[in-house]
N, C-alpha and C. Protein backbone atom coordinates (compact mmCIF):
# COMPACT_ATOMS: atom_id res chain seq x y z
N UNK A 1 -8.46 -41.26 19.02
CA UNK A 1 -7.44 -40.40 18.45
C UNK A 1 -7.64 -40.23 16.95
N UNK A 2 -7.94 -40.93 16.39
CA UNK A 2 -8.17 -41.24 15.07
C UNK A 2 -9.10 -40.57 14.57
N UNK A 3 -10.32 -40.17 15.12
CA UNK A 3 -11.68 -39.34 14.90
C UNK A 3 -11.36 -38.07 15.06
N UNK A 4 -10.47 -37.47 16.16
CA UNK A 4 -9.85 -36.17 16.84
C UNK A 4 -9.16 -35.69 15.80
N UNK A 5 -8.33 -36.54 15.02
CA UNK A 5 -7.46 -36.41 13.66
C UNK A 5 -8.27 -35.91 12.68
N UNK A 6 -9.20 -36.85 12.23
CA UNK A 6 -9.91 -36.88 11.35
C UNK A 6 -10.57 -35.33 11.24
N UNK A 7 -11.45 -35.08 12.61
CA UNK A 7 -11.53 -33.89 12.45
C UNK A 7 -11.14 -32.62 12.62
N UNK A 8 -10.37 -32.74 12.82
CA UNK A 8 -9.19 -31.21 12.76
C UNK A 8 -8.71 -31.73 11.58
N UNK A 9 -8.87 -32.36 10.78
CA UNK A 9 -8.14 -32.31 9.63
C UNK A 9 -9.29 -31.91 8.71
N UNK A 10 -10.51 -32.05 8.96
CA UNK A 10 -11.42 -31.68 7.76
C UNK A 10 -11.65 -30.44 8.26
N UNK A 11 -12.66 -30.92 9.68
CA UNK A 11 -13.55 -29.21 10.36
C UNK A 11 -12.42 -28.22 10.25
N UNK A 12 -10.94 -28.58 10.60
CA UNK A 12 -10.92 -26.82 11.24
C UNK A 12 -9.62 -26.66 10.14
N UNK A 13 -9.46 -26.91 8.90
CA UNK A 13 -8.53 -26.03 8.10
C UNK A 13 -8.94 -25.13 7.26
N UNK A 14 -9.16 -23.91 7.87
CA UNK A 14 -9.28 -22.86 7.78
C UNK A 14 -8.51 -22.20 5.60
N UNK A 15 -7.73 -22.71 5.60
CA UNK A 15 -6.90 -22.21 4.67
C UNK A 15 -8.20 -21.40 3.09
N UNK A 16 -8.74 -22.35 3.06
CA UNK A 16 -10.23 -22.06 1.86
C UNK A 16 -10.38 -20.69 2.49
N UNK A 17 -10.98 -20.79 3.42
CA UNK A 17 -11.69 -19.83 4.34
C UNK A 17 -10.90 -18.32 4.18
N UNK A 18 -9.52 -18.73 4.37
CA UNK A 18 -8.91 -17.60 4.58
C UNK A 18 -8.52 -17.35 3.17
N UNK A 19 -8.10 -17.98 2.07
CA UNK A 19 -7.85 -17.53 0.95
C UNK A 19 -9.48 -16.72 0.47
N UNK A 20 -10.46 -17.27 0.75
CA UNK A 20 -11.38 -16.54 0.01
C UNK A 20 -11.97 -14.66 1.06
N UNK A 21 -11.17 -15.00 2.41
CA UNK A 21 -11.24 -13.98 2.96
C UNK A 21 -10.25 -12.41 2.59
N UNK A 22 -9.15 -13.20 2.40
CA UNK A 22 -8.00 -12.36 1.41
C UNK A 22 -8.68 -11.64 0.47
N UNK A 23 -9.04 -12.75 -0.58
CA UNK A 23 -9.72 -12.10 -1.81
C UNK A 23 -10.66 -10.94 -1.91
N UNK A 24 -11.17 -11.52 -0.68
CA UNK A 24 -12.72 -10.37 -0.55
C UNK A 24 -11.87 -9.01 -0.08
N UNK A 25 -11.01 -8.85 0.65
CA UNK A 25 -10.12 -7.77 1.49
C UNK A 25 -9.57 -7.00 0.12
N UNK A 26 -8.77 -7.81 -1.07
CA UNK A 26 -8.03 -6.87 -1.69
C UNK A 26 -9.34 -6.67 -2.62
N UNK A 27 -10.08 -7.23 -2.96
CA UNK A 27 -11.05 -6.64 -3.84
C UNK A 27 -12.05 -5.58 -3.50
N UNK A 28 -12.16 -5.45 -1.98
CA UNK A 28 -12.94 -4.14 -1.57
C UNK A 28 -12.08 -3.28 -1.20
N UNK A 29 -10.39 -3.33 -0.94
CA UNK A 29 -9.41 -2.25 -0.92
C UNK A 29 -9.14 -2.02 -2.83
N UNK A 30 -9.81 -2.62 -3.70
CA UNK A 30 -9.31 -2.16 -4.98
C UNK A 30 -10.40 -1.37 -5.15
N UNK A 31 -11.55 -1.56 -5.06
CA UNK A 31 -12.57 -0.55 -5.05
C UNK A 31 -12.43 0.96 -3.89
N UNK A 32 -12.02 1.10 -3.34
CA UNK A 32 -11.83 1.94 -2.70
C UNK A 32 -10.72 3.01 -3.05
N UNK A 33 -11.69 4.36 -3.31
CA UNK A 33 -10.96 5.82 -3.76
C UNK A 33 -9.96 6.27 -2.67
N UNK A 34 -8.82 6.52 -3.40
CA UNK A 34 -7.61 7.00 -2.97
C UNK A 34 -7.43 8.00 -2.02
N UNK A 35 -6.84 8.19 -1.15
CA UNK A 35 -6.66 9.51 0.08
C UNK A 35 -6.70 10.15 -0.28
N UNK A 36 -7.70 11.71 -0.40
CA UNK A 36 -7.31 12.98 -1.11
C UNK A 36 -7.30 14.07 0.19
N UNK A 37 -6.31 13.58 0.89
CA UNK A 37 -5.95 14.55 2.17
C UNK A 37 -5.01 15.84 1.82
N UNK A 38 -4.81 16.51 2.63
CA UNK A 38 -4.18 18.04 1.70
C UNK A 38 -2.86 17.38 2.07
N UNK A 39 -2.05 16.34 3.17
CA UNK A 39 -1.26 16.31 3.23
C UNK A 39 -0.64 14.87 2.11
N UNK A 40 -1.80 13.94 0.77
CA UNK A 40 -1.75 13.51 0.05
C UNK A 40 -1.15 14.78 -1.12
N UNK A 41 -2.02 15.91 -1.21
CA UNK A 41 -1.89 16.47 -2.16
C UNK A 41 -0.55 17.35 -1.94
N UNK A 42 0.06 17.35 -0.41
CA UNK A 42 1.43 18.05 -0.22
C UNK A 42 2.59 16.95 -0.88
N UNK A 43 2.48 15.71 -0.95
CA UNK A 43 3.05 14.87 -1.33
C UNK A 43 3.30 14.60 -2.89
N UNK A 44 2.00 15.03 -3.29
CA UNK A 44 2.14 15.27 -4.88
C UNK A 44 2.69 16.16 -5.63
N UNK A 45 2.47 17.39 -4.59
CA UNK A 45 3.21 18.55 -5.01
C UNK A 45 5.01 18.62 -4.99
N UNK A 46 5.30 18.33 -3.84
CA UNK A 46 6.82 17.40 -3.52
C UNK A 46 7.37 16.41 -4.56
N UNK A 47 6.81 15.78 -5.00
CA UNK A 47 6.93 14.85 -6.09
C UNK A 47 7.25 15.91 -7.08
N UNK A 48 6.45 16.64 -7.46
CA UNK A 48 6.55 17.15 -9.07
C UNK A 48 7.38 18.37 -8.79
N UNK A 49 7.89 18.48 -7.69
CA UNK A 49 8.74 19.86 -7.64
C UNK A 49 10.51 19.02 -8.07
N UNK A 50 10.46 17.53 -7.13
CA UNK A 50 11.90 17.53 -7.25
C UNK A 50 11.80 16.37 -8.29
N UNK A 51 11.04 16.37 -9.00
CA UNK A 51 11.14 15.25 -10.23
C UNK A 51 11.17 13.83 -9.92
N UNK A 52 11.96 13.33 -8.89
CA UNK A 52 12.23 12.12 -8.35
C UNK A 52 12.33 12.07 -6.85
N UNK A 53 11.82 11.29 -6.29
CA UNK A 53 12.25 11.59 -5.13
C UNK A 53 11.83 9.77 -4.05
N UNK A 54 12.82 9.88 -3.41
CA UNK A 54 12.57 7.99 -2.79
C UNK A 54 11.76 8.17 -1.42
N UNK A 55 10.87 7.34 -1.27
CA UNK A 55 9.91 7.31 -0.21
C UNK A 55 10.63 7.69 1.31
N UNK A 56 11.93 7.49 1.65
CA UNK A 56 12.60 7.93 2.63
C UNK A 56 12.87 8.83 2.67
N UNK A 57 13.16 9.93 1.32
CA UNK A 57 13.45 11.66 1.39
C UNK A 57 11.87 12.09 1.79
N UNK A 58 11.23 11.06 1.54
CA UNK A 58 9.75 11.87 1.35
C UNK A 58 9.55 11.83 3.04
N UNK A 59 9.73 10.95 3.64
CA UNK A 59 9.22 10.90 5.08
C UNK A 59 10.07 11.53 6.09
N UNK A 60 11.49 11.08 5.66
CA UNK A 60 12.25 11.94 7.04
C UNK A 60 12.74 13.18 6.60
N UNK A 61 13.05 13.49 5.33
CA UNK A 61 13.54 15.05 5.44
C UNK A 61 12.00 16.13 5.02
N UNK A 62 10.99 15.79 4.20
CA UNK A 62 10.26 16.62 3.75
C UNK A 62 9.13 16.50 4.98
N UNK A 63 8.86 15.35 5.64
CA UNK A 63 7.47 15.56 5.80
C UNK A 63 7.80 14.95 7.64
N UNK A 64 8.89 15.10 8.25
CA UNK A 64 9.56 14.62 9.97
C UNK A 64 8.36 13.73 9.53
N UNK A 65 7.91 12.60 9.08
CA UNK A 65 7.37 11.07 9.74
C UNK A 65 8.10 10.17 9.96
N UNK A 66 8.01 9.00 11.18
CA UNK A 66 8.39 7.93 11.67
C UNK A 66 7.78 7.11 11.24
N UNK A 67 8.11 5.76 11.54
CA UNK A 67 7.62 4.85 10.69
C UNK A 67 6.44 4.11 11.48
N UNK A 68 5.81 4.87 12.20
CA UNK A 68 4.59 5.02 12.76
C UNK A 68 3.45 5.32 12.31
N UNK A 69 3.68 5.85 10.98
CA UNK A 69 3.06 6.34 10.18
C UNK A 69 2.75 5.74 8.83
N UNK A 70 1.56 5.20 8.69
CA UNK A 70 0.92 4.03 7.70
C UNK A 70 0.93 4.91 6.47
N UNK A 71 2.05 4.36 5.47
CA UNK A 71 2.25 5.15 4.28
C UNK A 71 1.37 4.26 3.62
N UNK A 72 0.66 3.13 3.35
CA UNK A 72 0.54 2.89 2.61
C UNK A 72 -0.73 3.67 1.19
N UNK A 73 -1.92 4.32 2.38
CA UNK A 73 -2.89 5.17 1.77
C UNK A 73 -2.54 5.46 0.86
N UNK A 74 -1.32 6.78 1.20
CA UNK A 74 -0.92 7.36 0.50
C UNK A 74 -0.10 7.12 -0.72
N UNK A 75 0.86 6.09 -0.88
CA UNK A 75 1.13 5.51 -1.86
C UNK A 75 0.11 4.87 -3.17
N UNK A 76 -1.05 4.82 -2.09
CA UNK A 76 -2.02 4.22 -3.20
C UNK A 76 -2.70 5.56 -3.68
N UNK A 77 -2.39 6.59 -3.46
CA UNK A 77 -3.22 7.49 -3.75
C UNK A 77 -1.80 8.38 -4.85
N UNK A 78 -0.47 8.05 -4.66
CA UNK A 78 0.73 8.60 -5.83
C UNK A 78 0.02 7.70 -6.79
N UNK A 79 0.16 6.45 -6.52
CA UNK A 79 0.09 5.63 -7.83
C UNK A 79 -1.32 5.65 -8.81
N UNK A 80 -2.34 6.36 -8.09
CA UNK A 80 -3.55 6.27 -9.02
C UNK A 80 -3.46 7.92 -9.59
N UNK A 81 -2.20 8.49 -9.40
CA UNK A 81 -1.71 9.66 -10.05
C UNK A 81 -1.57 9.71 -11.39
N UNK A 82 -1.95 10.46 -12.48
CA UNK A 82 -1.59 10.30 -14.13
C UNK A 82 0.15 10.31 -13.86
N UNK A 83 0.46 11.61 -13.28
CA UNK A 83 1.68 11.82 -13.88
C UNK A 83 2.80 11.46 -12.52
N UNK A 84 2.79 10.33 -11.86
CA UNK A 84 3.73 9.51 -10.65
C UNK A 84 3.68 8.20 -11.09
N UNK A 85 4.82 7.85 -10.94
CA UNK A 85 5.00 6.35 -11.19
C UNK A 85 5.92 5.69 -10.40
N UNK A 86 5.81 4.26 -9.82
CA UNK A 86 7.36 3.89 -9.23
C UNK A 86 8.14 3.39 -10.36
N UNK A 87 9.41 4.00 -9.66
CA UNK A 87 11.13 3.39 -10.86
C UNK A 87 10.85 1.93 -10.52
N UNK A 88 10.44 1.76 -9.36
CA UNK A 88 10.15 0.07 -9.63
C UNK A 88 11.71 -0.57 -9.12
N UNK A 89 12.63 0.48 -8.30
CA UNK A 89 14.04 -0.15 -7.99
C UNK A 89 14.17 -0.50 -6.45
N UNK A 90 14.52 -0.68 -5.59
CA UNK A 90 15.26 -1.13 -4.63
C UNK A 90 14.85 -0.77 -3.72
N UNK A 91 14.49 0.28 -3.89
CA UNK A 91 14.12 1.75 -2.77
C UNK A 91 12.77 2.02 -3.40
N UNK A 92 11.76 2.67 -2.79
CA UNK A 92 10.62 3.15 -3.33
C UNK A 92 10.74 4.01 -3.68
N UNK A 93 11.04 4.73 -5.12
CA UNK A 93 11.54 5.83 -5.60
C UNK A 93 10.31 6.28 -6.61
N UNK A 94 9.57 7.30 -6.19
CA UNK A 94 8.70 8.44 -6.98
C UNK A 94 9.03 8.97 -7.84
N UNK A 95 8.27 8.98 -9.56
CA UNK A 95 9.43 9.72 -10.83
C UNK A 95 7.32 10.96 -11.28
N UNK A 96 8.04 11.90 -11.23
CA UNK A 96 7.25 12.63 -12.19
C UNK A 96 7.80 12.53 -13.30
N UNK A 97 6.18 12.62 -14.07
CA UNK A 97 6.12 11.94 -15.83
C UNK A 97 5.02 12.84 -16.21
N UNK A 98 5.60 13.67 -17.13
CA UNK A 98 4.61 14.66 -18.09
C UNK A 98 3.92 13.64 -19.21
């Protein structure tokens, strides 16, 4: 029992493994260019028409998506925007900035 311990306690904790697997994941999603889909660039345009607008006006009234639908691309593709920024509040709220 003691050996069985021993090694599941060295061989199989994974945790190293997986922290340095993380790392590698967000550092090749930080290298990676932003969605430039026309329905990215309908989103940008939406943005700068109503000045502000919260990620929930953006999906259910402007654009009928469910939450079936992997926003995250696209968020990464507002935020590497000059002129979009998040308010950074409560809600995911989109601000056009001249």
């Amino acid at each position: 029992a003691k050996r069985a311990r021993h090694h599941a306690l060295t061989s199989l904790d994974d945790t190293r493994t997986m922290r340095e697997m993380s790392q590698y994941i967000t550092t090749l999603m930080d290298t990676m260019a932003p969605r430039q889909s026309p329905r990215a660039l309908e989103l940008v345009d939406l943005i700068q028409q109503h000045g502000r607008i919260t990620k929930k006006e953006l999906m259910t009234h402007h654009l009928n998506w469910g939450r079936g639908i992997a926003f995250t691309p696209y968020r990464r593709t507002l935020m590497a925007h000059p002129h979009i920024y998040d308010t950074m509040g409560p809600e995911p709220t989109y601000q056009w900035g001249d």
